[in-house]
Protein backbone atom coordinates (compact mmCIF):
# COMPACT_ATOMS: atom_id res chain seq x y z
CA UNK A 1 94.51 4.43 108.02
CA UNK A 2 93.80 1.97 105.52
CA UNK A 3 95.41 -1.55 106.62
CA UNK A 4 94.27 -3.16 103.09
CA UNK A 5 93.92 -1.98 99.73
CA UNK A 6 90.16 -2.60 99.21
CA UNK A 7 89.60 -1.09 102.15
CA UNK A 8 90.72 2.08 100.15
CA UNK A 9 88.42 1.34 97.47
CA UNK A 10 85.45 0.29 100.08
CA UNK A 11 85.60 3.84 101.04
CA UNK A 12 84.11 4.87 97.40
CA UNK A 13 82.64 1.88 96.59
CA UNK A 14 80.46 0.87 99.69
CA UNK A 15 77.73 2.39 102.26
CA UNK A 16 75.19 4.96 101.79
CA UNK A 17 77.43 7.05 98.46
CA UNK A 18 77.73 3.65 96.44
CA UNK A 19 74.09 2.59 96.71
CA UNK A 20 72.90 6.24 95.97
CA UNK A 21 75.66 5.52 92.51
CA UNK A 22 77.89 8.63 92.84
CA UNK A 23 81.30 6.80 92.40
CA UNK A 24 80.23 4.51 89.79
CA UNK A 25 80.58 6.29 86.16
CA UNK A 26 80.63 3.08 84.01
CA UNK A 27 77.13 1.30 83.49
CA UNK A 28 76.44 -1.33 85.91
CA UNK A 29 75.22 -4.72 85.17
CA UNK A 30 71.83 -5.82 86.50
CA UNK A 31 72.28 -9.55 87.67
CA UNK A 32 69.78 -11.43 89.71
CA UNK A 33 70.83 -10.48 92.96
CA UNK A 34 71.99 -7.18 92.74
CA UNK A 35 73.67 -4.48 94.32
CA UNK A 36 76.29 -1.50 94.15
CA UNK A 37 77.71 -1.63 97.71
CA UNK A 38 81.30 -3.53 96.74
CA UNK A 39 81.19 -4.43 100.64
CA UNK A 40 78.16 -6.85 100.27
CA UNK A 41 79.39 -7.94 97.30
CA UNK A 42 83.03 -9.33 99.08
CA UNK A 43 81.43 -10.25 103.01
CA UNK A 44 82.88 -13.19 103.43
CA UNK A 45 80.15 -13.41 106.63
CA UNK A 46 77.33 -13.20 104.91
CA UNK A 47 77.86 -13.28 100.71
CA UNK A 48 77.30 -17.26 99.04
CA UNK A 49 80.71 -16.61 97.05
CA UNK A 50 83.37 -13.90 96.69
CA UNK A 51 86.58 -13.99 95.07
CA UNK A 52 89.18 -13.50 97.93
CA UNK A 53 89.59 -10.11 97.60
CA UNK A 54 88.33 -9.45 101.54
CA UNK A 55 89.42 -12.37 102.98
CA UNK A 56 91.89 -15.13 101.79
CA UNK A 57 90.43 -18.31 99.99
CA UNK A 58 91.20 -21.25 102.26
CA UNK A 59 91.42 -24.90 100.36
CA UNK A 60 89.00 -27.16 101.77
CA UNK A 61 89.09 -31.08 100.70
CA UNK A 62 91.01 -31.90 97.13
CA UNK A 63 87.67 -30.38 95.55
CA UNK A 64 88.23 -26.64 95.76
CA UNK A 65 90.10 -24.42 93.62
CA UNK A 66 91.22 -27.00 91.20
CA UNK A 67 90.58 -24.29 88.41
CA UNK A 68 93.51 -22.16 89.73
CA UNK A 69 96.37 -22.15 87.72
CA UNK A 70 98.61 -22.54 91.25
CA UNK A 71 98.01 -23.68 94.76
CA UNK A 72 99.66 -20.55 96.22
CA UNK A 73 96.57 -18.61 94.52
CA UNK A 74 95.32 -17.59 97.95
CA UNK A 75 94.00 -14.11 97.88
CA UNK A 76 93.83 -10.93 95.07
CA UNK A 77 93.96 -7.11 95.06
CA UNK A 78 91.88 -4.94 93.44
CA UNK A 79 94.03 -3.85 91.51
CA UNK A 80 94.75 -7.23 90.13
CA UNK A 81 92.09 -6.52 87.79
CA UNK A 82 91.56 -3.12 88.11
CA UNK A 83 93.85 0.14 86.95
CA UNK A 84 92.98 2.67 89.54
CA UNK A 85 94.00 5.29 87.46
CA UNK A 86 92.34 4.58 84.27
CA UNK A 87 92.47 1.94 81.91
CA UNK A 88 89.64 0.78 79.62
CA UNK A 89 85.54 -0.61 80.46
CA UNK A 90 85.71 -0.69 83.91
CA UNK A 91 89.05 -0.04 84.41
CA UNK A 92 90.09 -3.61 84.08
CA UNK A 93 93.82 -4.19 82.77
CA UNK A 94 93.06 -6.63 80.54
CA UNK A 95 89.59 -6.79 78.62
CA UNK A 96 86.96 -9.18 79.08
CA UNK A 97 84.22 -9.38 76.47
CA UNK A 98 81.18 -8.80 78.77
CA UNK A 99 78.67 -9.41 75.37
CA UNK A 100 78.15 -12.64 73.93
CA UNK A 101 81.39 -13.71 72.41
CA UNK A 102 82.51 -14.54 69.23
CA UNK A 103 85.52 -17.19 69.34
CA UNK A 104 86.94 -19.34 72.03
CA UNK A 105 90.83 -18.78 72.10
CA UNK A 106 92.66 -17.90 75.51
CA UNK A 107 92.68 -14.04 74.19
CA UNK A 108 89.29 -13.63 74.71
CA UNK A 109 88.78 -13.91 78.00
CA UNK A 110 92.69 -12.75 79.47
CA UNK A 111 91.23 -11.42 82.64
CA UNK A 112 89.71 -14.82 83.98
CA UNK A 113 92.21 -16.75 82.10
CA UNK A 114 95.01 -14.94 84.46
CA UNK A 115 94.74 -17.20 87.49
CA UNK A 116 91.88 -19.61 85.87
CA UNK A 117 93.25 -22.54 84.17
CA UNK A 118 91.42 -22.73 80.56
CA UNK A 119 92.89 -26.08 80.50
CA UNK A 120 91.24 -27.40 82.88
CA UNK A 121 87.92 -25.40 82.74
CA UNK A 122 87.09 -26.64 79.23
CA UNK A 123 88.62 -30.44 79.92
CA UNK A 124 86.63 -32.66 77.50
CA UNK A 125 87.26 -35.52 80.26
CA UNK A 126 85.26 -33.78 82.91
CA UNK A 127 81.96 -32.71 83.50
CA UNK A 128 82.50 -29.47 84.44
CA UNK A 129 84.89 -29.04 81.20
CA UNK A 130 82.12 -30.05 79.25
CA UNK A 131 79.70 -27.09 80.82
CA UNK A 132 82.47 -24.73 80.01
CA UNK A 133 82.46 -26.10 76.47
CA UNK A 134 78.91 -25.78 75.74
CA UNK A 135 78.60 -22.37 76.95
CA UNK A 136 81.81 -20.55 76.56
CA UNK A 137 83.11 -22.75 73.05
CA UNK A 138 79.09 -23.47 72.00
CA UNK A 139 79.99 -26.83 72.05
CA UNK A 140 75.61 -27.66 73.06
CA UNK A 141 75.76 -31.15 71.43
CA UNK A 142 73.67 -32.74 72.45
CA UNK A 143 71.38 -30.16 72.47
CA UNK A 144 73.02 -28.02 69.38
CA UNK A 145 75.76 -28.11 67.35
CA UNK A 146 75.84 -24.29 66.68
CA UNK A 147 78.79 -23.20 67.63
CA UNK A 148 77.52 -19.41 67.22
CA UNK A 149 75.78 -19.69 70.29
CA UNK A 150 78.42 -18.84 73.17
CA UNK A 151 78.21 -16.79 76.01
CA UNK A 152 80.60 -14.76 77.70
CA UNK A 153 82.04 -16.09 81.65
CA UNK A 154 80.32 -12.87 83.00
CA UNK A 155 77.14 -14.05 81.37
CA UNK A 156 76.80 -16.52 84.39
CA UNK A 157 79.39 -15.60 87.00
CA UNK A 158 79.32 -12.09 88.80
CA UNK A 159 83.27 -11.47 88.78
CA UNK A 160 83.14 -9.72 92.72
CA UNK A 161 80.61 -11.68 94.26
CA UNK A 162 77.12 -12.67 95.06
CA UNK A 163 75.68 -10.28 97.54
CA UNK A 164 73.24 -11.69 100.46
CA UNK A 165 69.95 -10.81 99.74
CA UNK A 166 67.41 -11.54 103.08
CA UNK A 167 65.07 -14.36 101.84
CA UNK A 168 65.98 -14.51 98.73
CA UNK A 169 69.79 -16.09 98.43
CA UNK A 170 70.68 -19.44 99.46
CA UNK A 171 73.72 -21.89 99.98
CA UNK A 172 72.15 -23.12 96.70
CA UNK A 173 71.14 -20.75 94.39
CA UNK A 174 74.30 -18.91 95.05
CA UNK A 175 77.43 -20.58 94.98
CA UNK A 176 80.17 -20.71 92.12
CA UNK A 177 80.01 -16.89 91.90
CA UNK A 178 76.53 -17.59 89.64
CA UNK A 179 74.44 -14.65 89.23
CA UNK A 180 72.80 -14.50 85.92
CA UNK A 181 73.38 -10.85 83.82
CA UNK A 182 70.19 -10.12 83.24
CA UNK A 183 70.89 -8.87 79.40
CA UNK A 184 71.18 -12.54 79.08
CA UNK A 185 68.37 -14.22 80.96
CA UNK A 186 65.23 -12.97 82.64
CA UNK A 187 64.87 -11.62 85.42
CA UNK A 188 63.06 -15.22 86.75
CA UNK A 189 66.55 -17.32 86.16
CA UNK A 190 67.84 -19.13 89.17
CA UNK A 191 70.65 -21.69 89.73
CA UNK A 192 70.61 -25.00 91.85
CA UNK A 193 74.00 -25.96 92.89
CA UNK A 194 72.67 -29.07 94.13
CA UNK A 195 71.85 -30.12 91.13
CA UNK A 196 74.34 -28.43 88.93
CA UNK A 197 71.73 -27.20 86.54
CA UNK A 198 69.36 -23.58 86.42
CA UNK A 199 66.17 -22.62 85.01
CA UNK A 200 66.54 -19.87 82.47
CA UNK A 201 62.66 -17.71 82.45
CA UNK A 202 61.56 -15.39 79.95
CA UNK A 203 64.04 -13.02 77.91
CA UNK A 204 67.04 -10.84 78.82
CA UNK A 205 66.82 -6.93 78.30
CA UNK A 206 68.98 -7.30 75.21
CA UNK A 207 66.10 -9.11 73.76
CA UNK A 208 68.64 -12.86 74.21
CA UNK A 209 66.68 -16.11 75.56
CA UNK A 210 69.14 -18.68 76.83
CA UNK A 211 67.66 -22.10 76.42
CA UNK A 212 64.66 -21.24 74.65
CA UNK A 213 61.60 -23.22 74.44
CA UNK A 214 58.02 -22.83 73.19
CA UNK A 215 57.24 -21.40 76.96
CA UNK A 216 60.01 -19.15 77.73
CA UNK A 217 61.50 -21.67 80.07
CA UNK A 218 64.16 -24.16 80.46
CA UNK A 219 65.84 -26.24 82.63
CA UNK A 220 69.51 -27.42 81.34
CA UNK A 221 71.88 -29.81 83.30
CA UNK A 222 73.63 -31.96 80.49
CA UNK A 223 76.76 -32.82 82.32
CA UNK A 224 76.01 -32.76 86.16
CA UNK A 225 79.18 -32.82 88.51
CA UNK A 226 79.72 -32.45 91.92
């Protein structure tokens, strides 16, 4: 008997029948460090970052969770964001665009927006508002002012969690839920939370080059925070 309710949904979505893909009908994204066992994805023991959906998110410092629209935001269902019996892409309850958007109101991104404070996330006095601003709003100045260019939060953030991957993940390249979709940025893209910034390589699958420069590559940390 079930004591939790993802422990329901682990029984689909983990072990030997998830990685094989029999219980996932919808189209998975291919991020840099992949995988279709949902357990990996949440281990609090071993995964970089997780939402709390395994384990509940415990404040550390005055620096953690300062995006959450309330302190008592401790620890989510699946369900939260997921209709188990049918809903839309995914089955979320509220949609996401997981493409490249096209505006930057509240109402297009109502699933993150839910417990994330937009507020705060796209704060012009902060340098983690400003991030927000150049990618989600396309607010690049100094490096653009074309607005057009805006990606999605799924573009950068896996919204379950970045698996551990032997020899390949690190306290570093890891954190802040960042796992690039590769549709976005190739397959070479990392992240450096020590540095705030990542290094975008080659093309996406969709044919999209984030960053682009005359060799493929760039490295982009305009507003570096802690």
């Amino acid at each position: 008997m079930a004591s939790y309710e993802y422990e329901i949904c682990f029984r689909c979505h983990s072990g030997d029948a998830a990685l094989a893909g029999n219980y996932n009908t919808y189209p998975q994204v291919s991020r840099t460090f992949g995988s279709l066992d949902e357990r990996e994805r949440f281990d609090w023991g071993s995964a970089k970052s997780w939402h709390p959906v395994a384990k509940e998110f415990v404040r550390v410092g005055n620096s953690q969770g300062l995006s959450l629209k309330s302190a008592s935001m401790t620890m989510i269902y699946c369900n939260d964001c997921h209709d188990s019996h049918g809903s839309g892409s995914h089955l979320l309850r509220l949609e996401n665009p997981d493409t490249f958007s096209q505006g930057q109101s509240i109402s297009n991104y109502p699933l993150c927006y839910s417990c994330h404070d937009e507020t705060y996330l796209t704060s012009s006095a902060t340098n983690i508002g400003k991030l927000h601003r150049a990618h989600v709003w396309g607010q690049h100045n100094p490096l653009s002012t074309n607005s057009s260019y805006r990606a999605s939060c799924s573009a950068c953030h896996d919204p379950h969690g970045v698996p551990y991957k032997a020899g390949l993940t690190t306290s570093s390249n890891a954190l802040h839920l960042i796992n690039f979709d590769l549709r976005y940025a190739g397959s070479g893209s990392s992240y450096d939370a020590s540095t705030s910034s990542c290094l975008v390589t080659g093309t996406g699958t969709s044919g999209l080059s984030c960053h682009p420069t005359t060799t493929g590559t760039a490295s982009f940390n305009p507003y570096p925070y802690p």
